[in-house]
N, C-alpha and C. Protein backbone atom coordinates (compact mmCIF):
# COMPACT_ATOMS: atom_id res chain seq x y z
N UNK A 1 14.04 5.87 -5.58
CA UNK A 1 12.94 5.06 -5.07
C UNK A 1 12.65 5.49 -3.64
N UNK A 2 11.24 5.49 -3.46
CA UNK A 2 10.82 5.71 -2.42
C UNK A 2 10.21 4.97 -1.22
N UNK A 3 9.99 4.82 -0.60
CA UNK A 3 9.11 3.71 0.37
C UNK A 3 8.71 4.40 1.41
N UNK A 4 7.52 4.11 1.92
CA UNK A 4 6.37 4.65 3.21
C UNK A 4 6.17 3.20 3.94
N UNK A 5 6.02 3.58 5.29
CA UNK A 5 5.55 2.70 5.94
C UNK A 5 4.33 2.71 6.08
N UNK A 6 3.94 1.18 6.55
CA UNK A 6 2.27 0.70 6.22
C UNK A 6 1.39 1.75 6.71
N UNK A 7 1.93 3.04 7.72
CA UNK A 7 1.01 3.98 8.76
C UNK A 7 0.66 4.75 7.34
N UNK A 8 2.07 5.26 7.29
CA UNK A 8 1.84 6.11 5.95
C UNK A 8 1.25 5.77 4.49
N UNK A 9 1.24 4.32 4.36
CA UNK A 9 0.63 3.90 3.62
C UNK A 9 -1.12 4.05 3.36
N UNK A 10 -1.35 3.64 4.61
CA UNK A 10 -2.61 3.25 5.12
C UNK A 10 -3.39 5.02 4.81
N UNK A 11 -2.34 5.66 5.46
CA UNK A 11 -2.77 7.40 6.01
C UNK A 11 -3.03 7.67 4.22
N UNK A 12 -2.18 7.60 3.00
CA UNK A 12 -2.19 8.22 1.71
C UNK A 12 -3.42 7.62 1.26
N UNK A 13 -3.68 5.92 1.36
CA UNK A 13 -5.11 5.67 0.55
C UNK A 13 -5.97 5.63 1.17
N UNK A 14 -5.81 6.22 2.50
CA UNK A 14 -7.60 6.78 3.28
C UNK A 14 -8.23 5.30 3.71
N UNK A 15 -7.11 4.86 4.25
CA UNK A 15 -7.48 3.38 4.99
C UNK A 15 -7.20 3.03 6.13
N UNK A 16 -7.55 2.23 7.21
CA UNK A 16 -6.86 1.88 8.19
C UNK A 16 -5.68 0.83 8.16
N UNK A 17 -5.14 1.00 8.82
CA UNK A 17 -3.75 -0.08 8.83
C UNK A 17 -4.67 -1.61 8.75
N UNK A 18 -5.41 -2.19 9.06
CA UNK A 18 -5.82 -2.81 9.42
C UNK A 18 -7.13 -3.34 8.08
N UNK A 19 -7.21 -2.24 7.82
CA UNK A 19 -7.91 -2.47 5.90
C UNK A 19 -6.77 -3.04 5.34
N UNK A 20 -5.97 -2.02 5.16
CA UNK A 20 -4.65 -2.13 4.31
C UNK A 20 -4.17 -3.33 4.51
N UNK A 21 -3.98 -4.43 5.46
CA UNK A 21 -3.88 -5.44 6.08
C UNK A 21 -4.51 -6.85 5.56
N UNK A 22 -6.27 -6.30 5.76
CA UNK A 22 -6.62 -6.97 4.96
C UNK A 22 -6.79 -7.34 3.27
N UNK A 23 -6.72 -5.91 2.81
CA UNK A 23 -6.74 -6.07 1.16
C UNK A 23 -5.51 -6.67 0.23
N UNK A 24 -4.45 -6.19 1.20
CA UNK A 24 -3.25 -6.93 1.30
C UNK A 24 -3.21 -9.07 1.08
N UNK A 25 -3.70 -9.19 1.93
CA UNK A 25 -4.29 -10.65 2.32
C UNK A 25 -4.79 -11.02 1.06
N UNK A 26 -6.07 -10.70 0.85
CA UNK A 26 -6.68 -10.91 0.09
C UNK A 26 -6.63 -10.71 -1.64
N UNK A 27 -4.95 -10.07 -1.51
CA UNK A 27 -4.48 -9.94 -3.08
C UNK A 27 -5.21 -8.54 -3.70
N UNK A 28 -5.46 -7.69 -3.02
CA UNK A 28 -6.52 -6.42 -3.45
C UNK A 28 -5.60 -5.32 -3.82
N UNK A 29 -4.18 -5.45 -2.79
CA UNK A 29 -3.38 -4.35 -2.85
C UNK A 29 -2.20 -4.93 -2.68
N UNK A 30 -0.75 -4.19 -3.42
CA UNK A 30 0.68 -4.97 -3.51
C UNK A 30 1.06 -5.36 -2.48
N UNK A 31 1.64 -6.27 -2.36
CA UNK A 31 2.95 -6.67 -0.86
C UNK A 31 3.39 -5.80 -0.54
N UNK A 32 4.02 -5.59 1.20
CA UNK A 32 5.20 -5.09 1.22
C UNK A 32 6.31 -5.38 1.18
N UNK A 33 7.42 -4.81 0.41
CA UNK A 33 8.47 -5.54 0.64
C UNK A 33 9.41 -5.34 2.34
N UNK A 34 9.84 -6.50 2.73
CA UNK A 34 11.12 -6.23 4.44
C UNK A 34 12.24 -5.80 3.41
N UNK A 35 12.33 -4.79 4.20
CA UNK A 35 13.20 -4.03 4.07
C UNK A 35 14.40 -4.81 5.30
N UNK A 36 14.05 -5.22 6.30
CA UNK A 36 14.55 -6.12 7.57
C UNK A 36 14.24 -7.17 7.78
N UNK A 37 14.51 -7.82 8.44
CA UNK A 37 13.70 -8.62 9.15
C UNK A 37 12.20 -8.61 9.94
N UNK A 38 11.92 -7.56 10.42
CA UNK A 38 10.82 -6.94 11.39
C UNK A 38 10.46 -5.71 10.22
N UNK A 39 10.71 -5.41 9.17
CA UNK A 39 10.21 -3.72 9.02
C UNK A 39 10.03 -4.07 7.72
N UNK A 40 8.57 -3.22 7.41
CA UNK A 40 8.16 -3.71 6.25
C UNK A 40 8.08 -2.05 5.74
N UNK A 41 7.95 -2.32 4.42
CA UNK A 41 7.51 -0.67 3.75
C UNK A 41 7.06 -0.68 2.66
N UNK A 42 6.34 -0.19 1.93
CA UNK A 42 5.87 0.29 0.47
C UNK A 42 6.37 0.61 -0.36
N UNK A 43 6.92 0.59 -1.65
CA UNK A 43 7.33 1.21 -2.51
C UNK A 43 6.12 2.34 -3.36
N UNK A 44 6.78 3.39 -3.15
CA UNK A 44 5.54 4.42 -3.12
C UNK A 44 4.99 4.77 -4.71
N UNK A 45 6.20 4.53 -5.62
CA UNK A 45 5.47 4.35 -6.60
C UNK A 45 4.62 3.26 -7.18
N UNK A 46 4.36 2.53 -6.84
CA UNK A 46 3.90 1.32 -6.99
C UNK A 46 2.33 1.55 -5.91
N UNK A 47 2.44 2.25 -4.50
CA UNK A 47 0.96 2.95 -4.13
C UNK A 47 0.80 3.49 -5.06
N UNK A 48 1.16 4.60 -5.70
CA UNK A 48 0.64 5.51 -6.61
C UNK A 48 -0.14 4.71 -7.64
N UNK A 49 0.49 4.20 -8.17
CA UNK A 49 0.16 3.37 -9.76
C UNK A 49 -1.48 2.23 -9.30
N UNK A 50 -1.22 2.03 -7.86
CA UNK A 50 -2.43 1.72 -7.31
C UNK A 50 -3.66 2.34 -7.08
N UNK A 51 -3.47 3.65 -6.60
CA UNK A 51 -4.17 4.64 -6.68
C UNK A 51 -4.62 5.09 -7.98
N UNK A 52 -3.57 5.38 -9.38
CA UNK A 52 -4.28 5.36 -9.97
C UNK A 52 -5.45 4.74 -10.63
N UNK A 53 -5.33 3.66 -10.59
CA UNK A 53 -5.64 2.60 -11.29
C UNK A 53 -6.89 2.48 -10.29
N UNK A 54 -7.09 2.98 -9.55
CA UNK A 54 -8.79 2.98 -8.76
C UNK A 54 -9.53 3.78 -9.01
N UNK A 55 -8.54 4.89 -9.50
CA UNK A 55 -9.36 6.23 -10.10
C UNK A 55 -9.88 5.94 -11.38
N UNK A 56 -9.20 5.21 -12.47
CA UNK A 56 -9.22 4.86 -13.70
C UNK A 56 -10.57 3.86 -13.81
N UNK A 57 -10.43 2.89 -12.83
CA UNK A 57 -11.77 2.02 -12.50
C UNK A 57 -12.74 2.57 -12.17
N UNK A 58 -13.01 3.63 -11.38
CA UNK A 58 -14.08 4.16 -10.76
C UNK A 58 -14.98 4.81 -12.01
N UNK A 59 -13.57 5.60 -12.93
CA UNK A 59 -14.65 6.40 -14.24
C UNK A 59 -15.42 5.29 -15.16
């Protein structure tokens, strides 16, 4: 298993931290899970499967 942080997150689906933030909010895109207390990260397959699944919508 893999995990990216929200920069890297943000950087793979061509978003700003701050999109990512909001779509997040708004139930658009998965949680992150704390990994800490303070540090959050992505599980990267789970971006992926997101990504796909926008590509799949778009056709």
């Amino acid at each position: 298993m893999q995990f990216l942080t929200p920069k890297a997150t943000a950087d793979k689906i061509a978003l700003s931290r701050s999109s990512l933030d909001r779509m997040v909010a708004a139930g658009r895109f998965p949680k992150p899970i704390h990994l800490t207390e303070r540090r959050l990260a992505y599980n990267a397959a789970v971006v992926e499967a997101w990504m796909a699944a926008q590509v799949e919508r778009a056709q």
